[in-house]
C-alpha atoms as a PDB file:
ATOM      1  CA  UNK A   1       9.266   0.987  20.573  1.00  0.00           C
ATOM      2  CA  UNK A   2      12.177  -0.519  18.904  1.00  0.00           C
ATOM      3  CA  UNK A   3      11.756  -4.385  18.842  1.00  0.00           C
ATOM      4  CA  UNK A   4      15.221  -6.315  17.906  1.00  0.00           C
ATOM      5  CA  UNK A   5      14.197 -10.122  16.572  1.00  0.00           C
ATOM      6  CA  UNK A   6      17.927 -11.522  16.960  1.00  0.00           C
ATOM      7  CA  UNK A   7      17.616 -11.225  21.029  1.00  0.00           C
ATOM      8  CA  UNK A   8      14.429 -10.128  21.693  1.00  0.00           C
ATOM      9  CA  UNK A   9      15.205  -7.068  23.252  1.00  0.00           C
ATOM     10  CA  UNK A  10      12.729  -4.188  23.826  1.00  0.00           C
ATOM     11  CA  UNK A  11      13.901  -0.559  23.629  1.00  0.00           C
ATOM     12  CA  UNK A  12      11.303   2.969  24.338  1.00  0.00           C
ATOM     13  CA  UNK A  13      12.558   5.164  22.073  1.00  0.00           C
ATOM     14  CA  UNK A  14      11.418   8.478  19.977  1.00  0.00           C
ATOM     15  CA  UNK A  15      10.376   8.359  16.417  1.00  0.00           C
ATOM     16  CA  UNK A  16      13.725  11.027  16.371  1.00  0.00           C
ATOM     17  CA  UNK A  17      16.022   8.450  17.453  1.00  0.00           C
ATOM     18  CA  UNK A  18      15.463   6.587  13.757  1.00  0.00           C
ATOM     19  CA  UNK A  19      18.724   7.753  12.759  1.00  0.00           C
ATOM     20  CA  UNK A  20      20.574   5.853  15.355  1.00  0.00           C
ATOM     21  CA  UNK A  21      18.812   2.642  14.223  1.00  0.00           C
ATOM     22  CA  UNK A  22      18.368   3.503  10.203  1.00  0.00           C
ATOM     23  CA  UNK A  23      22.276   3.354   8.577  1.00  0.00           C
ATOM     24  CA  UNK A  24      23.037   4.685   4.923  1.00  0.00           C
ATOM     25  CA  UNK A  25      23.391   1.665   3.297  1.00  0.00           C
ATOM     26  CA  UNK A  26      19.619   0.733   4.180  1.00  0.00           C
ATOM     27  CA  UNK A  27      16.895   1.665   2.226  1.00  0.00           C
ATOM     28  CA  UNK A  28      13.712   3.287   3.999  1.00  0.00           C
ATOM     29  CA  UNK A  29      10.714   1.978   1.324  1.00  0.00           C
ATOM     30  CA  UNK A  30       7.617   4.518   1.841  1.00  0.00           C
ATOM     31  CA  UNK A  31       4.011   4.094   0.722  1.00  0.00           C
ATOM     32  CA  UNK A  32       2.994   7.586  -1.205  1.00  0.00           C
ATOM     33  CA  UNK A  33      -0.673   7.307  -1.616  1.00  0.00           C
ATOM     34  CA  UNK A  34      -2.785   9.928  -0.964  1.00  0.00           C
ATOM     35  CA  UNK A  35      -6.421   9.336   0.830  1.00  0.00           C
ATOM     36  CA  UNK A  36      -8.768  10.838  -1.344  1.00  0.00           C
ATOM     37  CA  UNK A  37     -12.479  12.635   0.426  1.00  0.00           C
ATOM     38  CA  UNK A  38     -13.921   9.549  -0.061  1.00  0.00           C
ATOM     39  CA  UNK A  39     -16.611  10.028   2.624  1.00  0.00           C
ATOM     40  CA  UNK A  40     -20.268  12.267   1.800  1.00  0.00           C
ATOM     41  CA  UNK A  41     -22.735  13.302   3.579  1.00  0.00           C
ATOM     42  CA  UNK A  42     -26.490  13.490   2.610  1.00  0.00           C
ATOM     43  CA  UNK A  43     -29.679  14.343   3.888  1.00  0.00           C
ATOM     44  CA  UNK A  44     -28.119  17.516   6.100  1.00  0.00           C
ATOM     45  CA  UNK A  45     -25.833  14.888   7.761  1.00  0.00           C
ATOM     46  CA  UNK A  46     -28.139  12.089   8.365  1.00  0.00           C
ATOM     47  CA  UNK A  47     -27.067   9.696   5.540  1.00  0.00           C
ATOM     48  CA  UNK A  48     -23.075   8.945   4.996  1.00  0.00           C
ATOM     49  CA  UNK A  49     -21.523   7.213   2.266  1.00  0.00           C
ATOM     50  CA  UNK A  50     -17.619   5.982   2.045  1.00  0.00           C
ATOM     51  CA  UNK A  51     -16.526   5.690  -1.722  1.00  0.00           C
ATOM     52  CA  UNK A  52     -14.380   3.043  -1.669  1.00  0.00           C
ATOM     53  CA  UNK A  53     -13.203   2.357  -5.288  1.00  0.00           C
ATOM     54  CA  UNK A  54     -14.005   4.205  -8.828  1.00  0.00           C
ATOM     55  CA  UNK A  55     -14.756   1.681 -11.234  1.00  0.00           C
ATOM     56  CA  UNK A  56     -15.564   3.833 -14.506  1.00  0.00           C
ATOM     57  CA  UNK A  57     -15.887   7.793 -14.071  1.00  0.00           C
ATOM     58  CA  UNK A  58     -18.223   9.033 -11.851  1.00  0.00           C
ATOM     59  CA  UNK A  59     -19.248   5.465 -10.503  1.00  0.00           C
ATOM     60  CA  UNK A  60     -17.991   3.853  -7.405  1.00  0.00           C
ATOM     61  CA  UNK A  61     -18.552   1.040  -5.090  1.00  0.00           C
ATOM     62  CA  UNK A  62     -19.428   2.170  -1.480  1.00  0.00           C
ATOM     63  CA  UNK A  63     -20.791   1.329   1.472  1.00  0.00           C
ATOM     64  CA  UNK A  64     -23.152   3.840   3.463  1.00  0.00           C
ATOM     65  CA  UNK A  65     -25.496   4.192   6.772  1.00  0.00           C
ATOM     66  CA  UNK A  66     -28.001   3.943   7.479  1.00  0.00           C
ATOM     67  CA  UNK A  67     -28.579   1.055   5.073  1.00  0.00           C
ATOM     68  CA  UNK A  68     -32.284   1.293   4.329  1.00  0.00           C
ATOM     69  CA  UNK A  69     -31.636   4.788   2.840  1.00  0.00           C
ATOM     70  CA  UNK A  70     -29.479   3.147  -0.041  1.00  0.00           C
ATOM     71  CA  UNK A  71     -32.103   1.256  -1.853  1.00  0.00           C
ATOM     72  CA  UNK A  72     -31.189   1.177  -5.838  1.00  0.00           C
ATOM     73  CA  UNK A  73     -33.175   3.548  -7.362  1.00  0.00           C
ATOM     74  CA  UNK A  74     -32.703   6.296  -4.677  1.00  0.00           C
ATOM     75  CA  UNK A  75     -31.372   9.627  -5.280  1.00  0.00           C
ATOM     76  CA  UNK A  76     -29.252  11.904  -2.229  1.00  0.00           C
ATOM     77  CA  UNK A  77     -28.603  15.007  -2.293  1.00  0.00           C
ATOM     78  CA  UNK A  78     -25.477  15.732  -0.476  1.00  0.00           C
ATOM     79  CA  UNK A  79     -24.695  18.044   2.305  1.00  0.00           C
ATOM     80  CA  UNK A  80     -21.720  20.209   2.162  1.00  0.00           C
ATOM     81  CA  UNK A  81     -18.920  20.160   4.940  1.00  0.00           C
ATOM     82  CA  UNK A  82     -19.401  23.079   7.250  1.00  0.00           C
ATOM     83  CA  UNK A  83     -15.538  24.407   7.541  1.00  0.00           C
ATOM     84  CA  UNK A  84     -15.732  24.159   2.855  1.00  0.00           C
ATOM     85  CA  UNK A  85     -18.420  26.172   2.351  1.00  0.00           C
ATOM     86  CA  UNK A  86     -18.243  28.700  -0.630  1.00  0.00           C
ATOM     87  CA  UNK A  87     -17.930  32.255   0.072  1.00  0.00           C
ATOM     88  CA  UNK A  88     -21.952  33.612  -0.532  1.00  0.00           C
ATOM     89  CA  UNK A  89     -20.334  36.933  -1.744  1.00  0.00           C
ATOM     90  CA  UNK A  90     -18.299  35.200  -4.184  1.00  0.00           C
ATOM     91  CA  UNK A  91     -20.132  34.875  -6.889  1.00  0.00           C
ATOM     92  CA  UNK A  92     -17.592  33.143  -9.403  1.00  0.00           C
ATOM     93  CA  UNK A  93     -17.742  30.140  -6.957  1.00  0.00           C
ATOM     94  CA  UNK A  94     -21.043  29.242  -6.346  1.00  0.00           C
ATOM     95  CA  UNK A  95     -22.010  25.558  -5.106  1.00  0.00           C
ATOM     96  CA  UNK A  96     -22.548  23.270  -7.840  1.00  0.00           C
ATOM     97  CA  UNK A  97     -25.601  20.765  -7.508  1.00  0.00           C
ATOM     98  CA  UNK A  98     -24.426  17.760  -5.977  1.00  0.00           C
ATOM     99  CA  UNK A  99     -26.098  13.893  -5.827  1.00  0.00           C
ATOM    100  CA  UNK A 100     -25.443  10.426  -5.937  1.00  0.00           C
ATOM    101  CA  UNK A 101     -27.729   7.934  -6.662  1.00  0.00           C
ATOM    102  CA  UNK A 102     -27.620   4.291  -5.856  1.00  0.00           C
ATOM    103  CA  UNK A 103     -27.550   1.898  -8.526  1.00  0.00           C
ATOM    104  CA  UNK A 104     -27.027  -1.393  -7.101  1.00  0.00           C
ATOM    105  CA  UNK A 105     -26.904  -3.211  -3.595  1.00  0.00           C
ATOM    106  CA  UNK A 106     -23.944  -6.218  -3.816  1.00  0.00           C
ATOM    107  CA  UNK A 107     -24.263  -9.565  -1.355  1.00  0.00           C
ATOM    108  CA  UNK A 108     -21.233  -8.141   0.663  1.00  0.00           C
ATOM    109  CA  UNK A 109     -23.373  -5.394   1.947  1.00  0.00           C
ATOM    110  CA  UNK A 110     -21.462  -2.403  -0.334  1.00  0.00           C
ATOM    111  CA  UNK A 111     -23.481  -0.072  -3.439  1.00  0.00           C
ATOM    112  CA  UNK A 112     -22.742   0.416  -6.816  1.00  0.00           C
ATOM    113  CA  UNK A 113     -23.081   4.312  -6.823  1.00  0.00           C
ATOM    114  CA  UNK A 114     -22.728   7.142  -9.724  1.00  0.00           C
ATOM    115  CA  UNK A 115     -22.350  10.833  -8.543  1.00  0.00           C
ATOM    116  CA  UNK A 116     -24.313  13.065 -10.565  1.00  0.00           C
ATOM    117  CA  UNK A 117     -23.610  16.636 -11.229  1.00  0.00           C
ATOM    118  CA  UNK A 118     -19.983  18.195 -11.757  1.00  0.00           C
ATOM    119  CA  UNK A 119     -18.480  18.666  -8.661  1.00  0.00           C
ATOM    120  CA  UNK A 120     -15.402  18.257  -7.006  1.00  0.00           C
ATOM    121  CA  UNK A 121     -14.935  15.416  -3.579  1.00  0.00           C
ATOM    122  CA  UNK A 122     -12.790  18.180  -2.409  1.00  0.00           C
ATOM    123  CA  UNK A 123     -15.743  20.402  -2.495  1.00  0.00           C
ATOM    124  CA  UNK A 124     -18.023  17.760  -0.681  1.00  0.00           C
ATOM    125  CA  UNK A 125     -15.727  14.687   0.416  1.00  0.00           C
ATOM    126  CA  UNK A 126     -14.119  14.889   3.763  1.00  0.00           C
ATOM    127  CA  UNK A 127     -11.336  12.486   4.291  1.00  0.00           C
ATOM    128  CA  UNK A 128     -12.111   9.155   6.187  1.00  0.00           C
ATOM    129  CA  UNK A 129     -11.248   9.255   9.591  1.00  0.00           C
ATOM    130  CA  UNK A 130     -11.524   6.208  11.062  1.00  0.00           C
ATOM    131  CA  UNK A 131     -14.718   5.696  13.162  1.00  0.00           C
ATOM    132  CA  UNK A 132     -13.130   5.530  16.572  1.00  0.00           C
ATOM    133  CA  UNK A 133     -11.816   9.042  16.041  1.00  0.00           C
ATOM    134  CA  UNK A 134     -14.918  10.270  15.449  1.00  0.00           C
ATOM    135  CA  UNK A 135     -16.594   8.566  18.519  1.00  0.00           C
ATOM    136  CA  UNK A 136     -14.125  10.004  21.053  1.00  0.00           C
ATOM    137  CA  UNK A 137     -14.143  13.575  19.400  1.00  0.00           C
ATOM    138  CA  UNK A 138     -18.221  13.030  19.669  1.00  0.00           C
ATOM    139  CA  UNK A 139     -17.932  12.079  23.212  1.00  0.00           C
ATOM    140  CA  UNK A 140     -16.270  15.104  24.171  1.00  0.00           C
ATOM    141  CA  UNK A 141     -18.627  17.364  22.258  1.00  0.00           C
ATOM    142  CA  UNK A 142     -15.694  17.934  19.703  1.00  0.00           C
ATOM    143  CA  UNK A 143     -16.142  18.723  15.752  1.00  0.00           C
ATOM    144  CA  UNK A 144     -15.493  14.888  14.609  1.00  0.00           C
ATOM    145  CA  UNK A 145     -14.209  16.407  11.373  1.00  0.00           C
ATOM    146  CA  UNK A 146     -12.306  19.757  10.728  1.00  0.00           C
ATOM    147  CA  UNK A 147     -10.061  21.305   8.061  1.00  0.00           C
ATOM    148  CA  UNK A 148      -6.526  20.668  10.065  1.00  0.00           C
ATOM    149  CA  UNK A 149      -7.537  16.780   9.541  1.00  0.00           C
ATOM    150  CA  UNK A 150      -7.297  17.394   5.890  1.00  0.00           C
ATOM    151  CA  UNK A 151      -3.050  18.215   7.015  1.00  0.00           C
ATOM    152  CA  UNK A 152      -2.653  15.711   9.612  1.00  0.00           C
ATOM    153  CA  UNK A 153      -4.511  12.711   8.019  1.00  0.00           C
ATOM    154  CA  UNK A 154      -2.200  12.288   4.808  1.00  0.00           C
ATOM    155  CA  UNK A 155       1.916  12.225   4.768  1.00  0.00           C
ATOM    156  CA  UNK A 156       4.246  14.872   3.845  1.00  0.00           C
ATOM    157  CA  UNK A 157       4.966  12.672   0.959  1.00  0.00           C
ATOM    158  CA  UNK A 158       1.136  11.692   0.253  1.00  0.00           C
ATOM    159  CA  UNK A 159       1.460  12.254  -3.781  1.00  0.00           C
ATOM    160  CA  UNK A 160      -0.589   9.395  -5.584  1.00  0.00           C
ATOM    161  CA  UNK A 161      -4.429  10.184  -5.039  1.00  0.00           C
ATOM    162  CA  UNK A 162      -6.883   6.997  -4.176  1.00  0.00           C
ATOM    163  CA  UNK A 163      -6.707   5.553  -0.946  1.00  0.00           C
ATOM    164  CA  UNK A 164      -9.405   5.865   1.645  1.00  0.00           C
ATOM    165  CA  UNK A 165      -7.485   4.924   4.581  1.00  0.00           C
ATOM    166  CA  UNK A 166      -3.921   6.462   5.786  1.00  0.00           C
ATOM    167  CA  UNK A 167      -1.065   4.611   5.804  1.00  0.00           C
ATOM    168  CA  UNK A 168      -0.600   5.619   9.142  1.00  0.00           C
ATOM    169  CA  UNK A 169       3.546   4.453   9.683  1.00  0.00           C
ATOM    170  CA  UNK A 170       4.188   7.482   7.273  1.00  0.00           C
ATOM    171  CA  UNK A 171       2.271  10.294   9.623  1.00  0.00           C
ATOM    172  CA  UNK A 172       5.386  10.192  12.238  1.00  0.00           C
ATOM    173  CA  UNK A 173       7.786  11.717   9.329  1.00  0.00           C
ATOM    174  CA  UNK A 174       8.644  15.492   8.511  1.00  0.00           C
ATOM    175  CA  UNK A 175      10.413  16.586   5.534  1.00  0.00           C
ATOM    176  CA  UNK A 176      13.355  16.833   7.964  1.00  0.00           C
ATOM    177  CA  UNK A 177      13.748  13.548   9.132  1.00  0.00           C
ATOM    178  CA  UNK A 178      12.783  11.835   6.143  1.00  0.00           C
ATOM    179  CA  UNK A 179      15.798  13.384   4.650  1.00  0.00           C
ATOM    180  CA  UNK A 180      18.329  11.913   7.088  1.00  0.00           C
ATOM    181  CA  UNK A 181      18.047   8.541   5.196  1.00  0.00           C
ATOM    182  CA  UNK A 182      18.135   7.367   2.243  1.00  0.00           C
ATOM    183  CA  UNK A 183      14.450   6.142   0.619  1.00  0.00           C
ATOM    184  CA  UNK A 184      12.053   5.538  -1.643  1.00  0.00           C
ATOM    185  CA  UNK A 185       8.639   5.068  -2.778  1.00  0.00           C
ATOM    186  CA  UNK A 186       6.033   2.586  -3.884  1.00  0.00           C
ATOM    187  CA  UNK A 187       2.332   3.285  -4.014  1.00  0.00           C
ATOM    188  CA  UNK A 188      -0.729   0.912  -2.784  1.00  0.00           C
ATOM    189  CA  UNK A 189      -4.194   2.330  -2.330  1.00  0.00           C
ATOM    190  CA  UNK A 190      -5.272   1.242   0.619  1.00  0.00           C
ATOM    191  CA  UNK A 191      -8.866   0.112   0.663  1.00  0.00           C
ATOM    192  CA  UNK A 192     -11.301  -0.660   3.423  1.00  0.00           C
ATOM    193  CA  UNK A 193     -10.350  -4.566   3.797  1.00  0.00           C
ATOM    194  CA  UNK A 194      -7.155  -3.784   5.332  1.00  0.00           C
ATOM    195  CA  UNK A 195      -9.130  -2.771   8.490  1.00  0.00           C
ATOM    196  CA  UNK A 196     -11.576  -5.846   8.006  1.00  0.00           C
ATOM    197  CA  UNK A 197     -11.353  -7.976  11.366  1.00  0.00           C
ATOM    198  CA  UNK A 198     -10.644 -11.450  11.301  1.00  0.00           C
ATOM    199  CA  UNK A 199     -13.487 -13.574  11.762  1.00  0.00           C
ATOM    200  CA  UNK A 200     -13.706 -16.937  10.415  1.00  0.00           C
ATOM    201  CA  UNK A 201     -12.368 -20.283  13.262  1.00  0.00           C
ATOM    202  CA  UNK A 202      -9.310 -20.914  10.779  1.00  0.00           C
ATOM    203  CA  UNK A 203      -7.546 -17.864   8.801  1.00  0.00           C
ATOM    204  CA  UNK A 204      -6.841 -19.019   6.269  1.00  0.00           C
ATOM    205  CA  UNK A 205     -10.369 -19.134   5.461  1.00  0.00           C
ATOM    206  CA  UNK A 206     -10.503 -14.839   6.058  1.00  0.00           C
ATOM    207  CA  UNK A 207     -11.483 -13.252   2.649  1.00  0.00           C
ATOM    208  CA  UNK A 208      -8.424 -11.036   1.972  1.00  0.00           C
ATOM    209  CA  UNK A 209      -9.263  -8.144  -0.021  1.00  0.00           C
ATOM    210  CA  UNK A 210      -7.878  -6.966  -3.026  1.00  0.00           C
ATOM    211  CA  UNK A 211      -5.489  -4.070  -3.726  1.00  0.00           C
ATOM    212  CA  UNK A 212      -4.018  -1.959  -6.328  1.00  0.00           C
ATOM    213  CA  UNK A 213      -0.433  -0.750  -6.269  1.00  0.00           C
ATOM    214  CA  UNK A 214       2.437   0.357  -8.315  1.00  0.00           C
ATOM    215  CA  UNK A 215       6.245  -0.347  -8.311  1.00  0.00           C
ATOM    216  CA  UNK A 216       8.292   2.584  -9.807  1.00  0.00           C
ATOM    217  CA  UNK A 217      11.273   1.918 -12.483  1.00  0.00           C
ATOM    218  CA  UNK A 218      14.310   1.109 -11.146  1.00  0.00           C
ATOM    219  CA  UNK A 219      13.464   0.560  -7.317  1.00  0.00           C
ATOM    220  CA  UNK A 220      14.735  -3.619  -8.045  1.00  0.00           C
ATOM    221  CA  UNK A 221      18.677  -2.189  -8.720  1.00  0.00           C
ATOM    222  CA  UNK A 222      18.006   0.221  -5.698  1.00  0.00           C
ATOM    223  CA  UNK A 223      16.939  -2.232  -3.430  1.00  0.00           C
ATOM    224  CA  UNK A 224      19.612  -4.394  -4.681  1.00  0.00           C
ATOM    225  CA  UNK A 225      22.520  -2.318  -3.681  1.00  0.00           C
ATOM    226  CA  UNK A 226      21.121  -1.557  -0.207  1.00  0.00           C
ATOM    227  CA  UNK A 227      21.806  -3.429   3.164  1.00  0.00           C
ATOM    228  CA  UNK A 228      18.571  -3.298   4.384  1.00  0.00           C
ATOM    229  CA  UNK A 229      15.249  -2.596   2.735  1.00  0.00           C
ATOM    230  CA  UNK A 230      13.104  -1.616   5.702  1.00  0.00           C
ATOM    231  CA  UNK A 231       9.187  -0.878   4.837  1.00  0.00           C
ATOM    232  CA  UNK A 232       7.075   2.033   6.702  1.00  0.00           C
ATOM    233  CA  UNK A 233       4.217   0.300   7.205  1.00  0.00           C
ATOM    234  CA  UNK A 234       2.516  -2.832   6.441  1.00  0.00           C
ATOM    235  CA  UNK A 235       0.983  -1.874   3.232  1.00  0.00           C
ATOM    236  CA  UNK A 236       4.610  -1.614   1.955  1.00  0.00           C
ATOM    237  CA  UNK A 237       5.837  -5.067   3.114  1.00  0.00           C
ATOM    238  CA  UNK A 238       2.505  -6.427   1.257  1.00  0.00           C
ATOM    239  CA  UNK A 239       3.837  -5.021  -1.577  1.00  0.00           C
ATOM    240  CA  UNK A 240       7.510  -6.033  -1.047  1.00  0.00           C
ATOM    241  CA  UNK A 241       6.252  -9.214  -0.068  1.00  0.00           C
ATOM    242  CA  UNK A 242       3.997  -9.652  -3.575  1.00  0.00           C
ATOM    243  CA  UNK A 243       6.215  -8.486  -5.735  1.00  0.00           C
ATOM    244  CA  UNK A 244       9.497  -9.203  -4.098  1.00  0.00           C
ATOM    245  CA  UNK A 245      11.515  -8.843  -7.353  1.00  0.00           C
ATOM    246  CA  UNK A 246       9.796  -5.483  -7.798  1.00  0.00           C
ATOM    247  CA  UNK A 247       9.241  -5.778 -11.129  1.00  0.00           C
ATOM    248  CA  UNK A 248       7.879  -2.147 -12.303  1.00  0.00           C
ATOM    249  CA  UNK A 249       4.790  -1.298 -13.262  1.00  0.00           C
ATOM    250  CA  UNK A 250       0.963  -1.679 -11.289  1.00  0.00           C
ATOM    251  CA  UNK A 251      -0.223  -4.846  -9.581  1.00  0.00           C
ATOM    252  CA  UNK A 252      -3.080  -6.055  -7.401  1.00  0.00           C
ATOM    253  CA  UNK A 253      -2.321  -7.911  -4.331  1.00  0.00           C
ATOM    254  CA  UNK A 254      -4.319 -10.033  -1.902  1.00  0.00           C
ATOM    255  CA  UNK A 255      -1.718 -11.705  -0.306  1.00  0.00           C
ATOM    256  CA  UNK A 256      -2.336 -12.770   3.539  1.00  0.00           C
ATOM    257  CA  UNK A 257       0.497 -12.322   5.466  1.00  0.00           C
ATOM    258  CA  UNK A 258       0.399 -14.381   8.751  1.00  0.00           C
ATOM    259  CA  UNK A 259       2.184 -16.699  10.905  1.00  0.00           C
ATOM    260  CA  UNK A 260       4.139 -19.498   9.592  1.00  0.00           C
ATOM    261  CA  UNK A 261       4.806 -17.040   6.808  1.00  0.00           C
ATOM    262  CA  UNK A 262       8.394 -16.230   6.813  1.00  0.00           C
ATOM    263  CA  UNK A 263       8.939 -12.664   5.062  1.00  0.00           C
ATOM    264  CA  UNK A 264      11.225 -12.867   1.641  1.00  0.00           C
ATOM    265  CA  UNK A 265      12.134  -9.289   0.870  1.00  0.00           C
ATOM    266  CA  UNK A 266      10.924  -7.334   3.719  1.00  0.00           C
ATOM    267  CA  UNK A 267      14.097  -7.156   6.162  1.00  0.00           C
ATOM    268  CA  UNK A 268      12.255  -4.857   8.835  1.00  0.00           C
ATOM    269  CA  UNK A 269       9.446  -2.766   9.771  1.00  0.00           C
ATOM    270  CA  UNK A 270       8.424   0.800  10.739  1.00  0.00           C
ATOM    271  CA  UNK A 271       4.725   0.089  12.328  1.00  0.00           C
ATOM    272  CA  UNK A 272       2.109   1.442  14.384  1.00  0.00           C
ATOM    273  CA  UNK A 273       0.483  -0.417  16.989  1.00  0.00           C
ATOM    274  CA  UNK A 274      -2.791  -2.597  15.694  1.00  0.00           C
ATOM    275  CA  UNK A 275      -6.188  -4.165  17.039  1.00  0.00           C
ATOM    276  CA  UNK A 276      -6.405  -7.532  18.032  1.00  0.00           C
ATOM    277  CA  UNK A 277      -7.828 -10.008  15.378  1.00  0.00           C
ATOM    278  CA  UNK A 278      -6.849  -7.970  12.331  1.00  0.00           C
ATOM    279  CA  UNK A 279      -4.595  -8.737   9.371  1.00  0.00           C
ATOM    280  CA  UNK A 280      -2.438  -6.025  10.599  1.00  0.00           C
ATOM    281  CA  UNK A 281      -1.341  -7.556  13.640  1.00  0.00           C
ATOM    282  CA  UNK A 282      -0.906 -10.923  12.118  1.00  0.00           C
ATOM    283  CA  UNK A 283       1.563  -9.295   9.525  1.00  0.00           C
ATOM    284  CA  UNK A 284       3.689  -8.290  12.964  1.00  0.00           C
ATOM    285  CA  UNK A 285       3.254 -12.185  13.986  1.00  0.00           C
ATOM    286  CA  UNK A 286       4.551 -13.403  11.015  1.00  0.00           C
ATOM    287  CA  UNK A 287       7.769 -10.490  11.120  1.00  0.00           C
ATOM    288  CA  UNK A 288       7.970 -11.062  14.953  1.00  0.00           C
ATOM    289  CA  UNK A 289       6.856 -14.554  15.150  1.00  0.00           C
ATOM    290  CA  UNK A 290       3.875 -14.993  17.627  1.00  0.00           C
ATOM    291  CA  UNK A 291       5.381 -15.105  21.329  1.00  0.00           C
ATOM    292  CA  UNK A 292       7.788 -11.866  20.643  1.00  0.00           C
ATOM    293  CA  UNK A 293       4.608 -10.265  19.536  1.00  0.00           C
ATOM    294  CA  UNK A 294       2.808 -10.324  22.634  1.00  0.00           C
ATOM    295  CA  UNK A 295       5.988  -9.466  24.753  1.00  0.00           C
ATOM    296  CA  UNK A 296       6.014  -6.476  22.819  1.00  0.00           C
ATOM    297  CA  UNK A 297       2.229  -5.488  22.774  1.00  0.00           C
ATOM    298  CA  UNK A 298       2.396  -6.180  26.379  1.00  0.00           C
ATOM    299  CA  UNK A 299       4.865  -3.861  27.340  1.00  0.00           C
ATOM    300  CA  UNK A 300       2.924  -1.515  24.782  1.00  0.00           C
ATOM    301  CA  UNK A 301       0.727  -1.788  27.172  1.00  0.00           C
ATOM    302  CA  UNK A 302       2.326  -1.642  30.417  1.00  0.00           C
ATOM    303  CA  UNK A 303       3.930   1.712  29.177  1.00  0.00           C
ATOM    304  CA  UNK A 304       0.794   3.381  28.015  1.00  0.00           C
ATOM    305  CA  UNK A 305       2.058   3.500  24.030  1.00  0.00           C
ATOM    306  CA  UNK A 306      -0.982   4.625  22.552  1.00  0.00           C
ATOM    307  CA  UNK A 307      -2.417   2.704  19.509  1.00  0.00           C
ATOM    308  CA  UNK A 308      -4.178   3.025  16.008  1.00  0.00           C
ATOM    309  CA  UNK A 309      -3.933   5.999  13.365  1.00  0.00           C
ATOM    310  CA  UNK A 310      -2.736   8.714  15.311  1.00  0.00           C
ATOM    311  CA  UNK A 311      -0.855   6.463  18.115  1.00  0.00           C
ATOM    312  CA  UNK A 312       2.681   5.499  18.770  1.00  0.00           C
ATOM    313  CA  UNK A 313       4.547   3.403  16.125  1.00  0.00           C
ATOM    314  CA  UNK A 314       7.494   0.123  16.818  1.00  0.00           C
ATOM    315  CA  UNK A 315      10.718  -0.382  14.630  1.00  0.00           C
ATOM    316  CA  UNK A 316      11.179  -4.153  14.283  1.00  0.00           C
ATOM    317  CA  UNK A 317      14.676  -4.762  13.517  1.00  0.00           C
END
């Protein structure tokens, strides 16, 4: 869907009709983190815990289910993924002892947790998906995890390890395409919060979480020279919209984008389609304003664009 602010006009399109929407003077500002396999499972499947952020080596804060399994003091042993188990005849390789023990329960319901043992997440992390693709994969009897997700859930350009969620704008891109237009790259880790729903009477009252991200050397003079600087995805415009200089260097951002905000550096928006009452689809409020927004999710709807992670995306312009 290709959304123009200026008259309001709504446009189906393919994500390889950018070009005809994308000139060379604009700048096409991409989010290159990489989701890490932040989620383990323990007790042959029957515990799961999502690392969320590595404070000091080996020790993370997490959230898990079922809760009364995460008690501080308790040790797991985790379960390795079916489709990564070692070869048994390869004896070089075998399976390291793997466990994580809880250390602390915080008020906002996540764990202070260590992994003990030296192994590798790759070995026994599986990436995130987000829940709803696991329910309808259950529902069907499908695997809700299997090795092609560990392709199709990151970019082509996923470089900077640490995120536990996909910035999911960037999926619709090959090498190919991405190379018709001239762009660059900023990294935010994308944590949990971002997926938070909204649920306090006024907004501005909505705990926004905090995030990490990093502005490379000289993206400012770039960004300077170009017509446009148009962000895929909304973790990019929080960081354009942060650190709308771009000075270089890492940052943390918890900045709440949301209508009356007007938008300083972000001049338009490469998005996939988002649930009602989160902080995504405020962000598209604020770029859209509020009653362009529901014209467009409307006819999102009335044309059977399909929404979340692996759904359909909209170009506002």
């Amino acid at each position: 869907m290709v959304i123009h602010r200026d008259s309001g006009l709504i446009e189906h399109r393919h994500v390889y009709d950018l070009p005809l929407y994308i000139n060379s003077d604009d700048l096409l500002l991409l989010n290159n983190t990489k989701v890490i396999p932040a989620r383990l499972l323990a007790n042959e499947g029957s515990t799961e815990i999502l690392l969320l952020e590595e404070t000091s080596p080996r020790n993370w804060v997490a959230i898990g289910k079922p809760s009364k399994r995460l008690k501080p003091g308790t040790i797991l042993e985790l379960t390795r993924p079916s489709h990564n188990l070692p070869d048994p005849s390869d004896e070089t390789n075998p399976a390291p002892p793997a466990k994580v023990e809880i250390l602390k329960s915080l008020e906002d319901g996540t764990r202070i947790v260590r992994l003990l043992g030296d192994f590798r997440l790759e070995d026994y992390g599986q990436l995130p998906l987000p829940p709803y693709i696991q329910k309808a994969r259950s529902l069907v009897h499908e695997p809700i995890y299997t090795a092609q997700d560990d392709e199709l859930y990151q970019t082509v350009y996923a470089k900077t390890s640490g995120s536990v969620a996909a910035p999911t704008a960037g999926l619709h891109f090959t090498p190919e395409l991405l190379a018709k237009f001239q762009h660059d790259f900023i990294t935010l880790q994308v944590g949990l919060g971002t997926f938070r729903p909204v649920k306090v009477e006024e907004i501005e009252d909505h705990p926004m979480h905090t995030e990490i991200y990093d502005v490379p050397l000289g993206l400012a003079e770039r960004a300077a020279q170009a017509k446009r600087v148009i962000a895929v995805g909304t973790t990019t415009a929080r960081v354009l919209e942060s650190n709308p200089k771009l000075k270089p260097g890492p940052g943390k951002t918890s900045i709440f984008i949301h209508p009356p905000y007007r938008l300083k550096r972000t001049d338009a928006l490469m998005t996939n389609f988002h649930l009602p009452g989160s902080t995504l689809i405020m962000l598209v409020a604020a770029m859209t304003g509020v009653s362009l927004q529901r014209k467009a999710y409307q006819a999102a709807l009335d044309n059977d664009y399909r929404f979340f992670s692996y759904g359909d995306a909209m170009l506002i312009l």
